[in-house]
Protein backbone atom coordinates (compact mmCIF):
# COMPACT_ATOMS: atom_id res chain seq x y z
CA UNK A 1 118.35 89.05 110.18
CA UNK A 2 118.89 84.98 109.16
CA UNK A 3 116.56 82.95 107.48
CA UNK A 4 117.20 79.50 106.29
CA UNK A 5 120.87 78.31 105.30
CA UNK A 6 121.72 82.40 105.69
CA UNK A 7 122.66 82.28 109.44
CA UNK A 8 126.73 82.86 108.38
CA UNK A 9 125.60 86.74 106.83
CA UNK A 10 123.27 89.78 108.07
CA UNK A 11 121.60 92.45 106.44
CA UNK A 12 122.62 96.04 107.89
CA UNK A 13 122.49 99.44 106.70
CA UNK A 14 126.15 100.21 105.20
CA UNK A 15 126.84 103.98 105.27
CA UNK A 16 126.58 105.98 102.19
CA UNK A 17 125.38 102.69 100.07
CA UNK A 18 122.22 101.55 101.52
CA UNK A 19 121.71 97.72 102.51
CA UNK A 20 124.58 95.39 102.34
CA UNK A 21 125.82 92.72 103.80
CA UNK A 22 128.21 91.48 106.38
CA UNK A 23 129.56 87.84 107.66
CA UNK A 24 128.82 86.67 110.58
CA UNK A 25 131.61 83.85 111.37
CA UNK A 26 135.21 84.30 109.99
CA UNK A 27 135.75 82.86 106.55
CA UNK A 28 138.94 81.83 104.66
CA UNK A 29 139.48 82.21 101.18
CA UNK A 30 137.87 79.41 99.14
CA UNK A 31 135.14 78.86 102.02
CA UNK A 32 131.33 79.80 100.71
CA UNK A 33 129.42 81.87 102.24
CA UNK A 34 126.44 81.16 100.86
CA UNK A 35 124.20 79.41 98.02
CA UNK A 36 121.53 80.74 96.61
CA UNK A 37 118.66 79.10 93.80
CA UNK A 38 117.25 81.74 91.73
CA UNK A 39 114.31 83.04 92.34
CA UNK A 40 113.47 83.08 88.65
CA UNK A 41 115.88 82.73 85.57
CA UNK A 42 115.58 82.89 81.88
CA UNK A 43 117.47 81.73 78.99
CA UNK A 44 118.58 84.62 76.33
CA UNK A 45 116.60 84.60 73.21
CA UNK A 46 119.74 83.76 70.70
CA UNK A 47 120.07 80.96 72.63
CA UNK A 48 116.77 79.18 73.49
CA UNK A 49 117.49 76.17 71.88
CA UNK A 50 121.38 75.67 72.59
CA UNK A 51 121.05 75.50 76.65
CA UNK A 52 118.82 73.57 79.12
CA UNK A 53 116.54 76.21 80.09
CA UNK A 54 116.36 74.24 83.84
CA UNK A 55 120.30 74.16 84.44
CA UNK A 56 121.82 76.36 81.96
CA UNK A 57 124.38 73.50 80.17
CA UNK A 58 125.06 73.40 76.93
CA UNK A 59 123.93 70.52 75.19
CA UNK A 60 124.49 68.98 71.77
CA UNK A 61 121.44 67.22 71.87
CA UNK A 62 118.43 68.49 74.21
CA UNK A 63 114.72 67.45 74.18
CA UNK A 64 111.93 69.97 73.25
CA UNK A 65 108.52 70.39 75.40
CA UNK A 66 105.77 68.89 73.02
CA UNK A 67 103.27 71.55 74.37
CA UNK A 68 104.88 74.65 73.64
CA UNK A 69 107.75 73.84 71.16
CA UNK A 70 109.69 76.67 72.64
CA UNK A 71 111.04 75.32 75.92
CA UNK A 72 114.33 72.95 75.40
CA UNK A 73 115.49 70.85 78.74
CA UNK A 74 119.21 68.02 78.78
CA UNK A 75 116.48 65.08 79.65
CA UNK A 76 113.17 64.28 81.65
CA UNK A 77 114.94 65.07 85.14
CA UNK A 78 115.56 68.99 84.06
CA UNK A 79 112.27 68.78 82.51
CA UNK A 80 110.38 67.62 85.33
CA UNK A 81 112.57 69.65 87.57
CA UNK A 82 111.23 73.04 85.39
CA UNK A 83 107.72 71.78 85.44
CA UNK A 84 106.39 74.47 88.11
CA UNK A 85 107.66 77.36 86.80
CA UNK A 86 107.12 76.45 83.27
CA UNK A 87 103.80 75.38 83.55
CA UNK A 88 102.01 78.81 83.58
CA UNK A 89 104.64 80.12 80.64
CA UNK A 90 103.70 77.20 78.29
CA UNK A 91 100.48 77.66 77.99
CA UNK A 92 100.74 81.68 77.65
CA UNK A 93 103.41 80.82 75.25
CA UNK A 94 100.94 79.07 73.13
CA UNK A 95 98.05 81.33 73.67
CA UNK A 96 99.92 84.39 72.74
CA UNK A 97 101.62 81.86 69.50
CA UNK A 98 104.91 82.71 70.34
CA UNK A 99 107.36 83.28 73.26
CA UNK A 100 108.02 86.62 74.18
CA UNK A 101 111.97 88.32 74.81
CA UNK A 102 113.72 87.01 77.86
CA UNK A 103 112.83 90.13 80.13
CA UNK A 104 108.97 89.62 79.42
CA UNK A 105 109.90 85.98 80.52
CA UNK A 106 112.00 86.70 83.47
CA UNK A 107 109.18 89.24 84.10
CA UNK A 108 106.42 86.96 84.08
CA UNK A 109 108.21 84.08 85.62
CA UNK A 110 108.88 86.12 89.10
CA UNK A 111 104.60 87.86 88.73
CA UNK A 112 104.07 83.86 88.45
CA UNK A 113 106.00 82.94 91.50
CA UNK A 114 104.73 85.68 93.67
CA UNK A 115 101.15 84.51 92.60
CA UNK A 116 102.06 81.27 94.09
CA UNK A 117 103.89 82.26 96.98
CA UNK A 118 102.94 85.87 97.60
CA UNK A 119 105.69 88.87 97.53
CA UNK A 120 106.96 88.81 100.76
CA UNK A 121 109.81 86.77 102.08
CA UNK A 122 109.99 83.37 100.23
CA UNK A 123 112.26 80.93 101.54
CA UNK A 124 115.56 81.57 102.10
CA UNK A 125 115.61 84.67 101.28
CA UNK A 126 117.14 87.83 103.39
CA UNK A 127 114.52 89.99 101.82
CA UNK A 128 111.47 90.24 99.40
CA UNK A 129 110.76 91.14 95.66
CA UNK A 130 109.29 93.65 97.05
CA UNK A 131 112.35 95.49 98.76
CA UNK A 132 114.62 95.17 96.05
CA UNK A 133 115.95 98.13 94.08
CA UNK A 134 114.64 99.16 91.10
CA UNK A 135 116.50 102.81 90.25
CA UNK A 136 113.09 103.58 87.47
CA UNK A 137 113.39 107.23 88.95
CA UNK A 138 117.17 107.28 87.56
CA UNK A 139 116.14 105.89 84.32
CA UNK A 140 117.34 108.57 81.47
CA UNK A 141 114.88 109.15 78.56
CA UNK A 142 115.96 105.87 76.41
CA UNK A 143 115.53 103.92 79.31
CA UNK A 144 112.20 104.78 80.47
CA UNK A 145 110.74 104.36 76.52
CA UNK A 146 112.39 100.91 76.78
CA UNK A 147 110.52 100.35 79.66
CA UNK A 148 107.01 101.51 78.51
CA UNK A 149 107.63 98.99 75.56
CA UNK A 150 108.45 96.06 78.30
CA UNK A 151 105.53 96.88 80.21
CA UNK A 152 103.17 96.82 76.99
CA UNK A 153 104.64 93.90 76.05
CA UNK A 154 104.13 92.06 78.77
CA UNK A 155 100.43 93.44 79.32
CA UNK A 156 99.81 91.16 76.29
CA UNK A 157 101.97 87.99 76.74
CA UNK A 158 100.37 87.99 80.40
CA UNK A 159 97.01 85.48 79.82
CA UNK A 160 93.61 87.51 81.25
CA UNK A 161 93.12 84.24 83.85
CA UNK A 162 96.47 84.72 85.94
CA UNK A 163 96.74 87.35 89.26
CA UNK A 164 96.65 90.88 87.80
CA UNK A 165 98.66 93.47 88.89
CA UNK A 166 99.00 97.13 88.95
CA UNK A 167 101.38 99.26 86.42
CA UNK A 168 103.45 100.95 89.28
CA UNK A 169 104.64 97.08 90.53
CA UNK A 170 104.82 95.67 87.18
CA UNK A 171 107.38 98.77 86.38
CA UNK A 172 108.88 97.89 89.57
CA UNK A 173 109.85 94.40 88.47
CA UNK A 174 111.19 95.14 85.18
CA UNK A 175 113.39 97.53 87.10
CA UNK A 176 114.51 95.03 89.28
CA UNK A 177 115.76 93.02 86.57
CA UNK A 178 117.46 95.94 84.98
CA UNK A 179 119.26 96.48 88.14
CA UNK A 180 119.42 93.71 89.59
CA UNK A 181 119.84 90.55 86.93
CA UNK A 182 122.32 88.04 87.39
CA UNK A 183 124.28 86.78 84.27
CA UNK A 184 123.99 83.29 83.65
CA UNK A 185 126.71 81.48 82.15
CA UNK A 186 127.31 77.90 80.48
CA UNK A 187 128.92 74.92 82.52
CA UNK A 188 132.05 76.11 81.03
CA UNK A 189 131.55 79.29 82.45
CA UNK A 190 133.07 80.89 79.06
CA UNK A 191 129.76 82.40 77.82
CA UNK A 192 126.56 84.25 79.62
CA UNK A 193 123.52 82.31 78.43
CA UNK A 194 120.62 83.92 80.69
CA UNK A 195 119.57 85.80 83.51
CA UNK A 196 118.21 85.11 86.62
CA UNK A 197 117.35 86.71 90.40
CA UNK A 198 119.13 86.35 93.17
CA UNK A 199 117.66 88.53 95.98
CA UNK A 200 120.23 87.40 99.00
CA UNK A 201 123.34 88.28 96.50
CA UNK A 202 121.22 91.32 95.09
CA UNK A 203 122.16 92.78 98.93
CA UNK A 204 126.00 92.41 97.84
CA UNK A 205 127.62 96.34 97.78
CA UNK A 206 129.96 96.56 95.19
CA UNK A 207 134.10 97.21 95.59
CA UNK A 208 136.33 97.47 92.78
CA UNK A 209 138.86 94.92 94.97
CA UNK A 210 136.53 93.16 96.64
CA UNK A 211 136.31 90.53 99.14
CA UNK A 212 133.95 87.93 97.98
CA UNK A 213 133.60 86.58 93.97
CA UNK A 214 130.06 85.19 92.90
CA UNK A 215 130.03 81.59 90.66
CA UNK A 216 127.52 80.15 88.56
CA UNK A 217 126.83 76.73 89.75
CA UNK A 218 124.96 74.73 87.20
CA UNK A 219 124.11 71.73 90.11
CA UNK A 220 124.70 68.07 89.12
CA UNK A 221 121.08 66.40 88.66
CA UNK A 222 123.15 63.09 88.73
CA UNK A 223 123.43 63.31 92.23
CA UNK A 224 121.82 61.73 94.24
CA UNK A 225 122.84 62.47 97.89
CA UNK A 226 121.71 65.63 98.68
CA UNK A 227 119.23 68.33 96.70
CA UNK A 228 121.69 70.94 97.59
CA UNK A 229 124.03 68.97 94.77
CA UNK A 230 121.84 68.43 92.28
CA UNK A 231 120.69 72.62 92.15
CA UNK A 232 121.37 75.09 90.08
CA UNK A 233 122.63 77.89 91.84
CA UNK A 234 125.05 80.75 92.26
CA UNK A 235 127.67 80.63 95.12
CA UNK A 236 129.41 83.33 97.44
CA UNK A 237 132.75 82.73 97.71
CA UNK A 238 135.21 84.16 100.38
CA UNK A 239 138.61 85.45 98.37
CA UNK A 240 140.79 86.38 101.21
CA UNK A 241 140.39 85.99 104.84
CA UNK A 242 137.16 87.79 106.60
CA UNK A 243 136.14 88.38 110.14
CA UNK A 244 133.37 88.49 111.76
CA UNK A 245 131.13 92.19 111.08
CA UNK A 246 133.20 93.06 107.74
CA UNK A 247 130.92 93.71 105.40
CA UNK A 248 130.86 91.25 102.40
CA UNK A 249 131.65 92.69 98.35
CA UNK A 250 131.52 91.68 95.05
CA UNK A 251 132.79 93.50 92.22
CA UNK A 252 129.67 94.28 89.49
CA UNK A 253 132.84 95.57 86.94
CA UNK A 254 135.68 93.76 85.27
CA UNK A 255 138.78 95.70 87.78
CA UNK A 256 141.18 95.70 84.25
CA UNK A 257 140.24 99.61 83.65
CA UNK A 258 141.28 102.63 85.08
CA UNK A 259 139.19 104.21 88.38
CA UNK A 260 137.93 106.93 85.95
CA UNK A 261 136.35 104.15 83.12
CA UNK A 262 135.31 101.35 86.45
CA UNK A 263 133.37 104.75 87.45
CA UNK A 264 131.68 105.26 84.34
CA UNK A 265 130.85 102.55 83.93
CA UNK A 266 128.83 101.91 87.37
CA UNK A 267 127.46 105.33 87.33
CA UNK A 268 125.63 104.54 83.83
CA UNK A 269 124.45 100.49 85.00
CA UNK A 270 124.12 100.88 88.73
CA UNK A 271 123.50 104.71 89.30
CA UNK A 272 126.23 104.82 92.35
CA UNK A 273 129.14 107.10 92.58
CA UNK A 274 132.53 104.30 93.65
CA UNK A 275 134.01 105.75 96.87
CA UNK A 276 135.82 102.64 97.16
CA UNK A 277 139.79 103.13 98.44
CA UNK A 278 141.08 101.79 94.83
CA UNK A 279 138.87 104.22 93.00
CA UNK A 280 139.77 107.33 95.80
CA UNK A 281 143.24 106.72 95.34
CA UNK A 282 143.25 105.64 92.55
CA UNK A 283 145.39 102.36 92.79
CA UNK A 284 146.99 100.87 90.49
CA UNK A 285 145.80 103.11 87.52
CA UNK A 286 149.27 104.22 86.77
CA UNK A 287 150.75 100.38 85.99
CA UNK A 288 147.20 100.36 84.39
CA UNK A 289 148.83 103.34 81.89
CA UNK A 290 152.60 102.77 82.27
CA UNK A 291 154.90 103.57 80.03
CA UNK A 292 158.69 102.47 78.97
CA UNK A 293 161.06 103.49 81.71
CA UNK A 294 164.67 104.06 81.01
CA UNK A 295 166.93 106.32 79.07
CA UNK A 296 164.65 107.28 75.21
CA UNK A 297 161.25 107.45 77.64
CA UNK A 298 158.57 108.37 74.92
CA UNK A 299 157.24 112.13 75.24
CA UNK A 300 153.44 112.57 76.11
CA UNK A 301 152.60 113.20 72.80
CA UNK A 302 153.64 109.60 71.76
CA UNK A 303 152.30 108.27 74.05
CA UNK A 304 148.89 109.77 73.35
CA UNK A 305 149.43 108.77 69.76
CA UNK A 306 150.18 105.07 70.43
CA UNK A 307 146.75 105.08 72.73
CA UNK A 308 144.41 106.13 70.01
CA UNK A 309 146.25 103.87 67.68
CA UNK A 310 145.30 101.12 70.40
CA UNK A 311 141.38 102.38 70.41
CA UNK A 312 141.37 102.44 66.83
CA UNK A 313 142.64 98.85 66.26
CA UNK A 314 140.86 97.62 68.56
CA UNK A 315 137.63 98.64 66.94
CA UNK A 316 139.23 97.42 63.69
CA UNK A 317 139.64 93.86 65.48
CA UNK A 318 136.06 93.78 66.62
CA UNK A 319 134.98 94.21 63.12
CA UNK A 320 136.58 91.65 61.92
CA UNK A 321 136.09 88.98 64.50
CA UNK A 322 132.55 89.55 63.75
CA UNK A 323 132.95 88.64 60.27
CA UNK A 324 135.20 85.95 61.27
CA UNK A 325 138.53 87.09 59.47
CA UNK A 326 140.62 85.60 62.46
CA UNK A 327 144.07 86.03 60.29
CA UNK A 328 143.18 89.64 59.58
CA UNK A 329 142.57 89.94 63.51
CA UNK A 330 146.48 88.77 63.63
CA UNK A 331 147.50 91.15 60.88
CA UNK A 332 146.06 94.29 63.07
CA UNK A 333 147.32 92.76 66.44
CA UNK A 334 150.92 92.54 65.33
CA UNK A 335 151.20 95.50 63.81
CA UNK A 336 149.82 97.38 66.60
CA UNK A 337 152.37 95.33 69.30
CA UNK A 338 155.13 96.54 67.13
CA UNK A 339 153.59 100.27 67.72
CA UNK A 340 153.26 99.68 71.30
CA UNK A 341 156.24 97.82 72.51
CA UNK A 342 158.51 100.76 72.21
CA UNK A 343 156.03 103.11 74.09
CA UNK A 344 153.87 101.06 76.50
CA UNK A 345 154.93 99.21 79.82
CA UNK A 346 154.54 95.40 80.16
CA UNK A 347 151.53 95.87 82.36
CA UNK A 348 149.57 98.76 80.25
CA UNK A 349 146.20 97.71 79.24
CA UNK A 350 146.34 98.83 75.94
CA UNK A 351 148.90 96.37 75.15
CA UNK A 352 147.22 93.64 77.09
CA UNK A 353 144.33 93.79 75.37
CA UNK A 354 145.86 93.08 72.15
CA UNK A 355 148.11 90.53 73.76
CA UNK A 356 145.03 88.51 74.87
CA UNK A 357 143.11 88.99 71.29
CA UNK A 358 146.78 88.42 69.63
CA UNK A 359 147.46 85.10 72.27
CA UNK A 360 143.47 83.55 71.92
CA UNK A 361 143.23 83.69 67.82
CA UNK A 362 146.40 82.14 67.43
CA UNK A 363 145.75 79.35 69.39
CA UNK A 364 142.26 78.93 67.42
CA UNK A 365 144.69 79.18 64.31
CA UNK A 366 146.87 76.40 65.18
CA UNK A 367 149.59 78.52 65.72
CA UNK A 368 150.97 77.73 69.46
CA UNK A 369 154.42 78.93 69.84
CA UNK A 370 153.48 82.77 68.96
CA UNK A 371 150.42 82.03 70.91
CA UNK A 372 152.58 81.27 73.67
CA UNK A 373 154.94 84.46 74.39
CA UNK A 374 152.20 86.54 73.85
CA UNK A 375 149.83 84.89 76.55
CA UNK A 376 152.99 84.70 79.19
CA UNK A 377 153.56 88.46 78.47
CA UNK A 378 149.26 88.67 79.19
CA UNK A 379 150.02 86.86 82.00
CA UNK A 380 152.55 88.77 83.54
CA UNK A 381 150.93 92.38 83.31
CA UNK A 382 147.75 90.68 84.70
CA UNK A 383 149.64 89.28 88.01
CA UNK A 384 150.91 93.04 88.99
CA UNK A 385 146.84 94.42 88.69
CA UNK A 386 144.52 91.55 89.98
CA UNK A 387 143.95 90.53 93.24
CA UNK A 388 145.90 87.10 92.90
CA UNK A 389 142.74 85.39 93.70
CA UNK A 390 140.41 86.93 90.87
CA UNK A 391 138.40 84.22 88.82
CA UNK A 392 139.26 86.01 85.27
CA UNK A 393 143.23 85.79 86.48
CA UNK A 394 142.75 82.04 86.93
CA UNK A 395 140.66 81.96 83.88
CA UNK A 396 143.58 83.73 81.68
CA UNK A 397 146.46 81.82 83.35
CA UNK A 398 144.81 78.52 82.84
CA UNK A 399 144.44 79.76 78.79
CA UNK A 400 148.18 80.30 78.89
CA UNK A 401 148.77 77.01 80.27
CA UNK A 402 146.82 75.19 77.71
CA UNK A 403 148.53 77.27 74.80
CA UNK A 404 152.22 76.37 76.21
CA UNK A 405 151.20 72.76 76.35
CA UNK A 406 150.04 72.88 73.08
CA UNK A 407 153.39 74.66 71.81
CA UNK A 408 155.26 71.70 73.40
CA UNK A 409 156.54 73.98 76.47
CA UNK A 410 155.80 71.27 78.95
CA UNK A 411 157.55 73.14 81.96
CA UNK A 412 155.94 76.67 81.31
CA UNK A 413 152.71 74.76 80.85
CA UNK A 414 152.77 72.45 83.75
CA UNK A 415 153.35 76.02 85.63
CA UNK A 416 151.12 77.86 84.99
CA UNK A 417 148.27 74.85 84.95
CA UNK A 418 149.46 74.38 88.42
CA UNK A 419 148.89 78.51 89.31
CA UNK A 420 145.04 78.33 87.37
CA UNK A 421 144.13 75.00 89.94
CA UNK A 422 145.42 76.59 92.84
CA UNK A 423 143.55 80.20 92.04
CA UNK A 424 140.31 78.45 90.64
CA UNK A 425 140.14 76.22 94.07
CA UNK A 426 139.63 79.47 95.76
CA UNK A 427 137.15 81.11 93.50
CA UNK A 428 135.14 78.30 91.43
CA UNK A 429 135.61 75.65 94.21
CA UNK A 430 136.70 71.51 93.31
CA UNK A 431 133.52 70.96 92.39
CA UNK A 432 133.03 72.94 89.41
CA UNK A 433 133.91 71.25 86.02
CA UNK A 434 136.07 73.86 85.35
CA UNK A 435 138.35 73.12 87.91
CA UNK A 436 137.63 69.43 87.60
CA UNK A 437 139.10 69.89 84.26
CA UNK A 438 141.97 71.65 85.21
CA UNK A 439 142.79 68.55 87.85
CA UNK A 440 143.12 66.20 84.88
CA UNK A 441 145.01 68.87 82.96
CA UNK A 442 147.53 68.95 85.85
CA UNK A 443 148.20 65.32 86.57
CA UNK A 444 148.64 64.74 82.74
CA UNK A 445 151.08 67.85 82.32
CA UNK A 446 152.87 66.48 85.74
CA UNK A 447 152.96 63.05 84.12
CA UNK A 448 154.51 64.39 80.86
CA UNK A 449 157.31 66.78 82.72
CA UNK A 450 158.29 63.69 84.19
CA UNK A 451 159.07 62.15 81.20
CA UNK A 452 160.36 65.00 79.89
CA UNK A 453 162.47 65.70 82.77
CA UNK A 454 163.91 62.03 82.77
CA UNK A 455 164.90 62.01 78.68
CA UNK A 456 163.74 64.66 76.76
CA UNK A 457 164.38 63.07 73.09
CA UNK A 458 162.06 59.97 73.72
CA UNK A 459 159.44 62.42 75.45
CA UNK A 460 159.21 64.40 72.04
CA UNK A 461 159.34 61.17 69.95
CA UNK A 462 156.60 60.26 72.05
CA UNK A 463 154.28 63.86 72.00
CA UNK A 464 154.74 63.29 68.05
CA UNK A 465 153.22 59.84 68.04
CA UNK A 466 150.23 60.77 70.04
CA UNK A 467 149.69 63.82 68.30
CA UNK A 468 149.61 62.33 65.11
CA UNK A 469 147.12 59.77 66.20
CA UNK A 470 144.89 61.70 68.10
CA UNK A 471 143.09 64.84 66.74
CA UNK A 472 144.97 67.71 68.36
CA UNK A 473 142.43 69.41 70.73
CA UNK A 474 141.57 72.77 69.14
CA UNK A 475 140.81 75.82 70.86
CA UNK A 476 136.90 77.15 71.27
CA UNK A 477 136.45 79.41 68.34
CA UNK A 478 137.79 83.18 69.88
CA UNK A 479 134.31 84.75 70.96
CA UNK A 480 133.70 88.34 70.33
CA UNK A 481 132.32 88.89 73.97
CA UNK A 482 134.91 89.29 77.05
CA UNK A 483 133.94 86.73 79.57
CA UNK A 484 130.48 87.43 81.47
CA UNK A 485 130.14 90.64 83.76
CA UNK A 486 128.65 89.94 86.85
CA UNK A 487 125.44 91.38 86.40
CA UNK A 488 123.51 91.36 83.55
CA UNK A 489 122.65 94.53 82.21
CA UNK A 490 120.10 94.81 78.89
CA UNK A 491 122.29 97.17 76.23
């Protein structure tokens, strides 16, 4: 089954998982498979007035709609661009006198579009609204009462003029989005800032090592030359070579956790038991949990100890990131490494947890060099358990670049910049401004290791001079979130 700009995938029945889908043609890594606009997308409510609600950039300055005060777009393009599926929510935004939370909007943004269009196929798509899971009969107790409070919600945001519809399909749609919604994130791609539908990627089955990634496109409206440029959208990606009839995955779970906690953790937001082969066998759950090798190998019981001394600090950390107390955070990170390092192996993630809290807050404090060894040790445990194309391994290599650069370690830097462009081709394409960054990052580090290379003394004199002129760049404040899960699930 194809339908417009879908002819390189099919939907089939996989075995054991229900729908999925598989390619078509053969695809190399770095090739996408397909790009899909939202069906519907929302902005999150703590961040209405920070982000375009058309494209999903954050913007310094944006411009607010005059009708309904609640709506924020980066200039008249996004704005006009939003017009038709804004048009219905601004005036029930001002008839009900204020906006409602982002899942009554998401809600009432797809009952809008299938007034207009109808529920069955709309364009592009591989299937409807109407076909798309919505798991309310796995709901637990919490979940449905959450749900009864959505649907009453909505039943009063949703204005007496527009298409009524029954209770069973409006509990239908909520679950969809429960299920089935898509974190947004900025153009950065640091932080989720909405949710939207995809129905084509909604087909997706999930494997913990998968062999497709999903990015967040926020489209260049500055474009001129084809639509397809200027759209927001998310994008398929192929991550290592695929043939013809293999079925097409995504992972919906970070992979840095043992099989037992990936598990969990889909049971409880996508009620499926993993029979993938790395959570079967489990693979790769024992570098996951190593421990020092060699002659004084800590006992069990140590080992045990130093674990719940790693749980404990990290909710200690949390705390006080919240409340900002970033050289506290530093405090509990090194005197948990000094626990750890006797006791843990190099790629446990215990201690690369608290290597990549330890290796981001010193950076934000100015204080590179430390920054540094801890985010090549991060680095290093992270290359033996990713897939060596993942997008958070690029991501956290292209962190550790910046940091060494910043500590003066031109060589290390200009390494592992060049490792982040060369995974971030694959998953976030050239296109994306993260990886347009990156480019600039790695012709300036190649120009410096030059210099470096051909007389280190005047290359130093030189870094000091600039430096001194030119504000040092300073790390994004740490956030307290780990970067965006896949899909977006309402806590």
């Amino acid at each position: 089954m194809t339908k417009g700009g879908m002819e390189s995938v099919e939907v089939f029945t996989s075995e054991g998982k229900g729908r999925g889908l598989k390619a078509q043609k053969e695809f190399l890594p770095g090739d996408v498979i397909f790009a899909e606009p939202a069906y519907a997308a929302v902005v999150f409510d703590s961040l209405t007035h920070v982000i375009c609600h058309t494209c999903f950039k954050r913007q310094d300055r944006l411009h607010r709609c005059g009708q309904c005060k609640f709506a924020y777009y980066c200039d008249r393009t996004c704005q006009r661009a939003a017009w038709l599926n804004h048009k219905n929510e601004c005036s029930a935004i001002k008839r009900h006198g204020k906006a409602p939370t982002e899942n009554i909007r998401l809600a009432a943004r797809i009952m809008w579009k299938i007034e207009r269009e109808g529920s069955g196929l709309a364009e592009g798509c591989l299937v409807s609204i109407d076909e798309l899971q919505n798991h309310v009969d796995s709901f637990g107790e919490e979940e449905k009462k959450e749900l009864r409070t959505d649907v009453e919600s909505f039943l009063e945001f949703w204005p007496p003029q527009s298409q009524q519809f029954g209770m069973q399909f409006i509990s239908h749609i909520f679950g969809v989005i429960s299920c089935n919604g898509f974190t947004l994130s900025d153009q950065r791609g640091l932080q989720a800032v909405g949710v939207g539908i995809f129905p084509n990627l909604c087909q997706a089955n999930h494997d913990c090592w998968p062999n497709c990634t999903v990015i967040f496109n926020n489209g260049n409206h500055e474009a001129v030359r084809s639509m397809f440029h200027t759209q927001m959208r998310i994008e398929l990606r192929a991550l290592s070579k695929i043939s013809p009839g293999d079925e097409l995955t995504v992972s919906y779970v970070d992979f840095l956790n043992v099989s037992e906690e990936r598990r969990k953790q889909l049971k409880k937001q996508y009620y499926f038991d993993c029979a993938c082969e790395h959570c079967k066998k489990q693979i790769k759950d024992d570098l996951m949990l190593a421990v020092k090798e060699g002659e004084s190998k800590p006992s069990a019981e140590t080992v045990k100890e130093v674990i719940q001394l790693s749980k404990d600090t990290l909710e200690k950390i949390n705390k006080a990131r919240m409340e900002g107390l970033y050289h506290e955070v530093v405090k509990l990170c090194r005197e948990c490494l000094k626990k750890q390092e006797p006791v843990l192996g190099d790629s446990n993630i215990y201690l690369l947890r608290i290597l990549s809290i330890a290796s981001e807050v010193l950076s934000y404090l100015q204080m590179f060099e430390e920054a540094a060894d801890y985010a090549k040790r991060m680095v290093d445990g992270y290359m033996k358990i990713y897939h060596p194309n993942n997008a958070q391994l690029g991501m956290a290599v292209m962190r550790a670049g910046v940091t060494h650069w910043h500590a003066g370690l031109i060589e290390a830097g200009h390494g592992l910049i060049c490792k982040a462009y060369a995974i971030l081709l694959i998953t976030h394409g050239p296109s994306h401004p993260i990886t347009k960054d990156l480019e600039v990052m790695r012709v300036q580090t190649e120009m410096e290791l030059r210099m470096f290379q051909q007389n280190e003394f005047m290359y130093y004199k030189m870094r000091e001079a600039a430096l001194k002129n030119q504000k040092i760049q300073v790390m994004p404040e740490p956030s307290n979130e780990t970067s965006p899960s896949l899909f977006h699930k309402k806590e």
